[in-house]
C-alpha atoms as a PDB file:
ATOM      1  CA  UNK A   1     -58.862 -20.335   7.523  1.00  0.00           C
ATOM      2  CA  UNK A   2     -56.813 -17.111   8.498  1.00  0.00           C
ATOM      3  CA  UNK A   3     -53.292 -16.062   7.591  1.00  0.00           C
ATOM      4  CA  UNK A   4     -52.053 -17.244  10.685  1.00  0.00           C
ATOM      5  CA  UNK A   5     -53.595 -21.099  10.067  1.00  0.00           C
ATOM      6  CA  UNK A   6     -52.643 -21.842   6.773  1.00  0.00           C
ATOM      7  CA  UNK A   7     -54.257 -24.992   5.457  1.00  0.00           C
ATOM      8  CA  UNK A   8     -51.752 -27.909   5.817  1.00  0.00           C
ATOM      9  CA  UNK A   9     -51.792 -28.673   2.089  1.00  0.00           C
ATOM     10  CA  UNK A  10     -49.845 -24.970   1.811  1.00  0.00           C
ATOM     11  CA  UNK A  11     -47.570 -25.365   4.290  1.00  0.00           C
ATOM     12  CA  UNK A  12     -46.163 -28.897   2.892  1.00  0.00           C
ATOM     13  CA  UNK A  13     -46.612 -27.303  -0.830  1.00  0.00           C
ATOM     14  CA  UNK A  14     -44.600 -24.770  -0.137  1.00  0.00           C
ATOM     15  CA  UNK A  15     -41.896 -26.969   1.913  1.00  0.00           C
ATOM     16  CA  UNK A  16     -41.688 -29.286  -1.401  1.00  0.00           C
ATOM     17  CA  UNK A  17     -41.473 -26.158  -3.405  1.00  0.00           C
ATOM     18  CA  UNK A  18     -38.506 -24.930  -0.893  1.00  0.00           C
ATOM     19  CA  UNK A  19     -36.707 -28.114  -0.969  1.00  0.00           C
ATOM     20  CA  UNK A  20     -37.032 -28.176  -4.895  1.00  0.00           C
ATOM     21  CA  UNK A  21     -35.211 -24.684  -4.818  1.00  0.00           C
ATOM     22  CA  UNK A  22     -32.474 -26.017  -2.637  1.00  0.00           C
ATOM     23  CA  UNK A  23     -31.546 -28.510  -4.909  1.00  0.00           C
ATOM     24  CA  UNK A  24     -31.084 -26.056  -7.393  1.00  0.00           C
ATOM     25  CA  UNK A  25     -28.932 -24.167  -5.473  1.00  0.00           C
ATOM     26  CA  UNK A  26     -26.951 -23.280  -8.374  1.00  0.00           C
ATOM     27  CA  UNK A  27     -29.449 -20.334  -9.756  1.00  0.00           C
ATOM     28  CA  UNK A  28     -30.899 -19.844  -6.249  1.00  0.00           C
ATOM     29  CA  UNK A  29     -28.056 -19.811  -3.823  1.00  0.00           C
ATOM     30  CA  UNK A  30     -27.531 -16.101  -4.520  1.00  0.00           C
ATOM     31  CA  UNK A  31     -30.573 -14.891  -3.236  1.00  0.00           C
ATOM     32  CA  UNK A  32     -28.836 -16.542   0.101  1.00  0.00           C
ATOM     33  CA  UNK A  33     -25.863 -14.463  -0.735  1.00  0.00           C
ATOM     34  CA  UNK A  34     -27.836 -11.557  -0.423  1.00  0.00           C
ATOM     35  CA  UNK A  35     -29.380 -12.307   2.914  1.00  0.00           C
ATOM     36  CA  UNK A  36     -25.677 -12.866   4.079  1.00  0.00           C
ATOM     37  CA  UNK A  37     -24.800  -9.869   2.342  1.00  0.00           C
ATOM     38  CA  UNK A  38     -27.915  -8.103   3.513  1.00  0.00           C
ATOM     39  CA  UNK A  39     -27.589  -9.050   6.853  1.00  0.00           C
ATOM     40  CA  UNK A  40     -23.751  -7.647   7.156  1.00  0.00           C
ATOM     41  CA  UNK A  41     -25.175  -4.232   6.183  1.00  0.00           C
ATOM     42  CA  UNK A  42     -27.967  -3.793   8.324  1.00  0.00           C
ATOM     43  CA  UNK A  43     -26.604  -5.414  11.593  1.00  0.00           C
ATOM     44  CA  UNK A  44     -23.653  -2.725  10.893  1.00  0.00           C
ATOM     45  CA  UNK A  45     -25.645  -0.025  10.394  1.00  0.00           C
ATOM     46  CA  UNK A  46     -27.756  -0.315  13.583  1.00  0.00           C
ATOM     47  CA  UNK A  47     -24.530  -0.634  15.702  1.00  0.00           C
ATOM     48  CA  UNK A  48     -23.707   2.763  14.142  1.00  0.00           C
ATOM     49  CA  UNK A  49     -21.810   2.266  11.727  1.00  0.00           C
ATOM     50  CA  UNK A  50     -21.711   3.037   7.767  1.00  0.00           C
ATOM     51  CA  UNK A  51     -21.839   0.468   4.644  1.00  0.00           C
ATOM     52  CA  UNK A  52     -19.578   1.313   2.040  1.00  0.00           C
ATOM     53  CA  UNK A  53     -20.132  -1.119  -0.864  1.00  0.00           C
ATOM     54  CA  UNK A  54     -21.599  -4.855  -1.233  1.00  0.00           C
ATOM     55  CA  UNK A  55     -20.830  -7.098  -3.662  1.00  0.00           C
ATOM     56  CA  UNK A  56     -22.028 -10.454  -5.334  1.00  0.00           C
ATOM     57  CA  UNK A  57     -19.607 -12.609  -7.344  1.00  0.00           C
ATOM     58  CA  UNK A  58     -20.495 -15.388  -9.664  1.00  0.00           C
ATOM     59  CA  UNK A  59     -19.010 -17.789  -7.462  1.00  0.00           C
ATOM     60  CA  UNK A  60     -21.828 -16.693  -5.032  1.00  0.00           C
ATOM     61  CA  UNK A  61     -19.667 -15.096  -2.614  1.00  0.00           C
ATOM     62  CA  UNK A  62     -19.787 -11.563  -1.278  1.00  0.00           C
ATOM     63  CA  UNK A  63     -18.349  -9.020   0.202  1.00  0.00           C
ATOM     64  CA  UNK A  64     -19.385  -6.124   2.455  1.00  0.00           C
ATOM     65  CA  UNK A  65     -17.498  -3.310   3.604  1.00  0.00           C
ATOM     66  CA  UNK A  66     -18.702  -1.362   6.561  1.00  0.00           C
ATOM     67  CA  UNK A  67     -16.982   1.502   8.139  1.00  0.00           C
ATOM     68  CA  UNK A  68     -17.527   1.390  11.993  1.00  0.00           C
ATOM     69  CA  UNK A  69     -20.280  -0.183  13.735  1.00  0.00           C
ATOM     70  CA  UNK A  70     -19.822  -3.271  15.926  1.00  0.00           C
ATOM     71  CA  UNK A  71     -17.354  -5.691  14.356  1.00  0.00           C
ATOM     72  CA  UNK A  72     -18.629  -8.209  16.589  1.00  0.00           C
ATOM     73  CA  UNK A  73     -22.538  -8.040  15.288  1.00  0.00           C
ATOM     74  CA  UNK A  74     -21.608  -7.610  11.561  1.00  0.00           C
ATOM     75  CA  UNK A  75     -19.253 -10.879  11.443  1.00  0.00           C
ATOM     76  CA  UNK A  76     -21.636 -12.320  13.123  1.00  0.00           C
ATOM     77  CA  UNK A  77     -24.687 -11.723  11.775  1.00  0.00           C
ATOM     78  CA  UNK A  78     -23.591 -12.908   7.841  1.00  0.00           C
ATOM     79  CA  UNK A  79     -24.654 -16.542   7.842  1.00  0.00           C
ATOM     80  CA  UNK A  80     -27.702 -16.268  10.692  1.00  0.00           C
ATOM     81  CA  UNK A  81     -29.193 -14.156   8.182  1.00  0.00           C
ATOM     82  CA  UNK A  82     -30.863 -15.838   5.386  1.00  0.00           C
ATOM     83  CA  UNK A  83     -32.204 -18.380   8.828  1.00  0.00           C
ATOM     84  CA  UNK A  84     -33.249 -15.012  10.773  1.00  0.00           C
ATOM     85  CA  UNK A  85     -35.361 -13.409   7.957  1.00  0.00           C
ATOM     86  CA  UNK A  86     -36.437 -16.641   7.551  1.00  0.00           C
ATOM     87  CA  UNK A  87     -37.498 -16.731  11.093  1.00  0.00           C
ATOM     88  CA  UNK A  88     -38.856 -13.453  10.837  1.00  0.00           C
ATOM     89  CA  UNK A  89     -41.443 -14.034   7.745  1.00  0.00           C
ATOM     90  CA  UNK A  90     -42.532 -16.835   9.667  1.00  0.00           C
ATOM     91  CA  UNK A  91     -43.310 -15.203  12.646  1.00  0.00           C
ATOM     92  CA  UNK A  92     -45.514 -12.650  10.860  1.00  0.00           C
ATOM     93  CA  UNK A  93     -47.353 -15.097   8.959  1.00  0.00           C
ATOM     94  CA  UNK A  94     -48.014 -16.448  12.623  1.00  0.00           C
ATOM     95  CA  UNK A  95     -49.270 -13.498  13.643  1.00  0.00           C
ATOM     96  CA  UNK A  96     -51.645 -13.482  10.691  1.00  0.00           C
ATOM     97  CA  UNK A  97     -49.618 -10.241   8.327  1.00  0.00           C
ATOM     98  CA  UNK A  98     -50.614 -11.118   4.632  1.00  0.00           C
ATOM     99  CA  UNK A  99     -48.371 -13.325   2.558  1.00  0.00           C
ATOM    100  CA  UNK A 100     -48.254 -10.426   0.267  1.00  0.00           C
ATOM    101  CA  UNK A 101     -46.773  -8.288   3.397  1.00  0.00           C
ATOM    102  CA  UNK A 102     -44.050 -10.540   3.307  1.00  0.00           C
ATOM    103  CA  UNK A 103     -42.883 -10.221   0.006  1.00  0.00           C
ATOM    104  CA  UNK A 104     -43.232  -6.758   0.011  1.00  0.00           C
ATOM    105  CA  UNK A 105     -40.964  -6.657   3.078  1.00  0.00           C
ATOM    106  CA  UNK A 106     -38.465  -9.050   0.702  1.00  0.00           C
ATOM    107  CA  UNK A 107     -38.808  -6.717  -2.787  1.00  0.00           C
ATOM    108  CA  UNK A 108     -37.961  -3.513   0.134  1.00  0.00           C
ATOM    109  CA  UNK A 109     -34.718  -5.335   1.514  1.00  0.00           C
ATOM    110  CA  UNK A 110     -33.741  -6.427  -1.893  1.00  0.00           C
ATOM    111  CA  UNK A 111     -34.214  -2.719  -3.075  1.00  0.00           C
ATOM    112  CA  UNK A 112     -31.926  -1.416  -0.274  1.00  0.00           C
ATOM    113  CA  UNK A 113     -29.165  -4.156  -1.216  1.00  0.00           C
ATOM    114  CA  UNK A 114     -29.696  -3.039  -4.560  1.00  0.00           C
ATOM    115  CA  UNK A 115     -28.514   0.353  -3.798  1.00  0.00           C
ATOM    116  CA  UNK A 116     -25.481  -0.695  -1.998  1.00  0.00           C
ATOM    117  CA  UNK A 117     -24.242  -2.867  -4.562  1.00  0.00           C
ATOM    118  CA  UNK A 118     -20.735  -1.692  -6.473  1.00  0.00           C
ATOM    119  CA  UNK A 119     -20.483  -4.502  -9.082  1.00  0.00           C
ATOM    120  CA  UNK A 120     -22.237  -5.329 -12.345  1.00  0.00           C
ATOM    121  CA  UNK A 121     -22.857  -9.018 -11.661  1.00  0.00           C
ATOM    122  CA  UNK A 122     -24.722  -7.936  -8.311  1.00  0.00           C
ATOM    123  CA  UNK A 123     -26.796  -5.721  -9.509  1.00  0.00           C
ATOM    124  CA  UNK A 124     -27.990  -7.843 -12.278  1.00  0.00           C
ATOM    125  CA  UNK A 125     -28.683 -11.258  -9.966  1.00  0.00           C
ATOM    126  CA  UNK A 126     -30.296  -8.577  -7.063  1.00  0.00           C
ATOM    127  CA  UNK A 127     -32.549  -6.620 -10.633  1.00  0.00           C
ATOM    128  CA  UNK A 128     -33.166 -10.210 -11.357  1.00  0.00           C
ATOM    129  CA  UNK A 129     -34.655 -11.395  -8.009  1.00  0.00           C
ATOM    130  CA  UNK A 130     -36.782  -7.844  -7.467  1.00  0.00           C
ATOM    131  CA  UNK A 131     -38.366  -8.398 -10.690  1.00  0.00           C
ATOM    132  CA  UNK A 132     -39.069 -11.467  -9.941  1.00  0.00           C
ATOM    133  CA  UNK A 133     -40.907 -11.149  -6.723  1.00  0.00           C
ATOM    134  CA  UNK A 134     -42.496  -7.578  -8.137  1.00  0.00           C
ATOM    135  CA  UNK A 135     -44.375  -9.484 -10.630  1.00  0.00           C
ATOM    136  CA  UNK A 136     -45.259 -12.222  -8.356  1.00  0.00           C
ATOM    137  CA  UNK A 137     -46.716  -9.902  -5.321  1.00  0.00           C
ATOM    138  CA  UNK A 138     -48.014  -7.277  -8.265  1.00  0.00           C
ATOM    139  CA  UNK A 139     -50.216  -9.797 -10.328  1.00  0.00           C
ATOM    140  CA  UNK A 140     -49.459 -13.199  -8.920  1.00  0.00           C
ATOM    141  CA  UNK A 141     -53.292 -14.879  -7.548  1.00  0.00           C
ATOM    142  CA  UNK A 142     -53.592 -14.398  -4.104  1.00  0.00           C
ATOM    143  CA  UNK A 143     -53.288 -18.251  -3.445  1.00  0.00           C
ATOM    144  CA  UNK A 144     -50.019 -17.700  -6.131  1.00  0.00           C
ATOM    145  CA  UNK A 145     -48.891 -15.467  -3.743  1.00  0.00           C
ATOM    146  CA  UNK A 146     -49.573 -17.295  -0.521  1.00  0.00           C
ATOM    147  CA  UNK A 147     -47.652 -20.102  -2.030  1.00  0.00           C
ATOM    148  CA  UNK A 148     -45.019 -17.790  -2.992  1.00  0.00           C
ATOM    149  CA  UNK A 149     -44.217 -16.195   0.362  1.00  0.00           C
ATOM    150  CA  UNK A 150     -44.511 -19.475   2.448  1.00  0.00           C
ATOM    151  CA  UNK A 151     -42.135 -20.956  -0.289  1.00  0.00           C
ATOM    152  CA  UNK A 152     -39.873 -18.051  -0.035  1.00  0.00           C
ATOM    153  CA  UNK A 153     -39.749 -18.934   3.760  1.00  0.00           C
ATOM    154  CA  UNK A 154     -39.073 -22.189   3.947  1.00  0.00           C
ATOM    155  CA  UNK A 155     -35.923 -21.453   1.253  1.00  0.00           C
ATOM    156  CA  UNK A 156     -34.367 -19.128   3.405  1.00  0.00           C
ATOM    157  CA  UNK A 157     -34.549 -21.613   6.335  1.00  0.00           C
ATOM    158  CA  UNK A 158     -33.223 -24.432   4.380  1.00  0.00           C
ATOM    159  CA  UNK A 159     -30.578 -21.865   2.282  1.00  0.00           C
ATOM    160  CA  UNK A 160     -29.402 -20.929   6.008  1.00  0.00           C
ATOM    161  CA  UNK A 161     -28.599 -24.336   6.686  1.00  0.00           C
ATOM    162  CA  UNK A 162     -27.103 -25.232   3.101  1.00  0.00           C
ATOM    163  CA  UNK A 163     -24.871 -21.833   2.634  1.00  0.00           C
ATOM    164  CA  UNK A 164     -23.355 -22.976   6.443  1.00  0.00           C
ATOM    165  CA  UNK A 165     -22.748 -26.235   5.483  1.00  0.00           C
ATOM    166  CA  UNK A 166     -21.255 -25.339   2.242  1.00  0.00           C
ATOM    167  CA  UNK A 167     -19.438 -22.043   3.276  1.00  0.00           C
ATOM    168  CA  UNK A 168     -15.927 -20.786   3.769  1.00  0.00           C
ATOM    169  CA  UNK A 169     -15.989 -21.146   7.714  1.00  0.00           C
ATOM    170  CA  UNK A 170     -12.194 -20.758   8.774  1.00  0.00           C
ATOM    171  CA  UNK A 171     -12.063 -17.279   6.637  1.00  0.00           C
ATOM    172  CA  UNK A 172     -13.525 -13.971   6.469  1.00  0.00           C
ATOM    173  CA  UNK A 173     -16.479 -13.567   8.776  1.00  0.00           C
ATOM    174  CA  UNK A 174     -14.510 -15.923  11.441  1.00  0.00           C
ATOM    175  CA  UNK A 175     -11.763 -14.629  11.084  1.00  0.00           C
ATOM    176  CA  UNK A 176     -13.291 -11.078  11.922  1.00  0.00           C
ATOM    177  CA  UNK A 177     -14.965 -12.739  15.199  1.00  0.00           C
ATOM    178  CA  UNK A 178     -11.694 -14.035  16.251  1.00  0.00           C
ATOM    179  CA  UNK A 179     -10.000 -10.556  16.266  1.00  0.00           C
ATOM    180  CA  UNK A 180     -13.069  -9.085  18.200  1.00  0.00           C
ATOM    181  CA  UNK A 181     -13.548 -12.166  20.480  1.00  0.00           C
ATOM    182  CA  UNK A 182     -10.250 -14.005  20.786  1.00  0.00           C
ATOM    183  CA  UNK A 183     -12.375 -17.047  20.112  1.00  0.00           C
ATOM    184  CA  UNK A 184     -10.719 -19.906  17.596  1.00  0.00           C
ATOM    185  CA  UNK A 185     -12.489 -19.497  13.946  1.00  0.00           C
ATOM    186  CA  UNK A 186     -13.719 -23.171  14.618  1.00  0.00           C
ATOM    187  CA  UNK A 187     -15.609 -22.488  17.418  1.00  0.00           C
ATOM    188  CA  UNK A 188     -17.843 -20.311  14.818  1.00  0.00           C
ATOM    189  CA  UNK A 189     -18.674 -22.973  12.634  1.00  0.00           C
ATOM    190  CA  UNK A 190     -20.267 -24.989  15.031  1.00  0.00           C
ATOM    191  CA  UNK A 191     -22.650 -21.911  16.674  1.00  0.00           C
ATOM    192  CA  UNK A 192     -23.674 -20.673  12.846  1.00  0.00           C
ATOM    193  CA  UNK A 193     -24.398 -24.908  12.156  1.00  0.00           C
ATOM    194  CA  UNK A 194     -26.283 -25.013  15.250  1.00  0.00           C
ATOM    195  CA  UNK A 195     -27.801 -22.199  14.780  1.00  0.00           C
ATOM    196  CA  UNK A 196     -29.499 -22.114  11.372  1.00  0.00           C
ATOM    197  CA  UNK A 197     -30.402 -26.101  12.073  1.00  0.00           C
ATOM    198  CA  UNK A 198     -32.095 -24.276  15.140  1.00  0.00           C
ATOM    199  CA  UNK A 199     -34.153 -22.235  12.951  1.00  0.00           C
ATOM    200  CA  UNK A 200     -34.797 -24.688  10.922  1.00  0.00           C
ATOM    201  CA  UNK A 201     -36.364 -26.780  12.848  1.00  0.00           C
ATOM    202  CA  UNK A 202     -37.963 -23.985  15.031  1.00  0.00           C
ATOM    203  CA  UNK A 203     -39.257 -22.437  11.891  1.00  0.00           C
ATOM    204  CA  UNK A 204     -40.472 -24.751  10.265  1.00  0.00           C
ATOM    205  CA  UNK A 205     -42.370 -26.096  13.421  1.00  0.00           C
ATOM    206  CA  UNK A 206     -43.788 -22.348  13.303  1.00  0.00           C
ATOM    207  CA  UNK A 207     -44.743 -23.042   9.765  1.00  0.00           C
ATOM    208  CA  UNK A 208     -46.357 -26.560  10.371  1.00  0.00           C
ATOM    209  CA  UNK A 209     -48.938 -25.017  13.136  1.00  0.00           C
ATOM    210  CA  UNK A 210     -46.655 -27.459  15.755  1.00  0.00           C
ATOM    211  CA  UNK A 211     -44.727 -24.606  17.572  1.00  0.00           C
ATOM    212  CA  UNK A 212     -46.664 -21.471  18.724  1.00  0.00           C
ATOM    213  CA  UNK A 213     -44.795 -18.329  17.548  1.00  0.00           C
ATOM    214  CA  UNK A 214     -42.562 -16.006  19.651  1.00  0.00           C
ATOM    215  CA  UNK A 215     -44.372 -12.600  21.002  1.00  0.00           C
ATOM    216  CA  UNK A 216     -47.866 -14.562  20.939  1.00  0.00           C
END
């Protein structure tokens, strides 16, 4: 068995595991938050422009403030991104990169949200995650961290399709894409619902060994 054929046991392990962490959405919706948050930042910084500040509330909101960049890519880039990480871990699983690649890759991001972050309560739930996944990739089993990566996956798949469902979608980042697109804020519900149930299902086909992965 390689990295990129995981055993069928692991893949519907770790799909129980990530349904088990939806449902407790209460302590593990932030780490969506984050990916929203996350997402804002880097989608505005590689359309040139500058992040100010993120923040994480209690309430598992967030707020990012970039200065210049495409308004267009950072609005709407918030709630693809917990789906299009998601995506993107399972593409290099795929491809055969080590589970322990992947969370790597997820302690790094978290580390650069980390730095961004302006309020107490977001650094402690970001310090919180890091640690977590540091001691899990640092002395986890390697079959611990298989499990943990694949698991990590799936949650960010299902999160994406749980934080659109459950999100503010008349406000804030539709509100942004109206100004830059003239397109009614409903309109923007629908393509972020779409979308994430996309990569659900796309994703988790990856995951399942029934879809071949993109650039294979």
């Amino acid at each position: 068995m390689t990295s990129a054929e995981p055993s069928l046991l692991l893949a519907v392990g770790s799909l129980i595991l990530g349904l088990a962490a939806s449902v407790l959405w209460t302590l593990t919706r932030y780490l969506i938050t984050a990916a929203h948050e996350g997402s804002h930042a880097l989608f505005g910084s590689v359309s040139g422009g500058r992040v100010d500040s993120v923040r994480l509330h209690p309430d598992s909101s967030g707020l990012t403030v970039t200065i210049s960049g495409s308004l267009f890519l950072t609005a709407v880039s918030g709630y693809l991104g917990p789906s299009l990480f998601g995506l993107a871990g399972a593409t290099m699983l795929a491809h055969g990169i080590r589970p322990d690649a992947v969370l790597w890759t997820c302690l790094v991001l978290l580390i650069v949200v980390f730095i961004q972050l302006k309020n107490v309560f977001g650094l402690f739930i970001v310090g919180l995650y890091g640690t977590f996944f540091f001691l899990l990739v640092r002395y986890g089993s390697p079959g611990l961290r298989a499990l943990g990566a694949y698991t990590l996956i799936w949650f960010l798949l299902l999160g994406g399709v749980i934080h659109t469902a459950m999100g503010d979608l008349k406000n804030g980042d539709s509100v942004n894409l109206r100004k830059a697109t003239m397109i009614p804020v409903g309109f923007w519900g629908g393509f972020w619902w779409l979308s994430t149930m996309a990569a659900l299902i796309y994703g988790g086909g990856i995951l399942l060994g029934l879809i071949a992965p993109p650039l294979g």
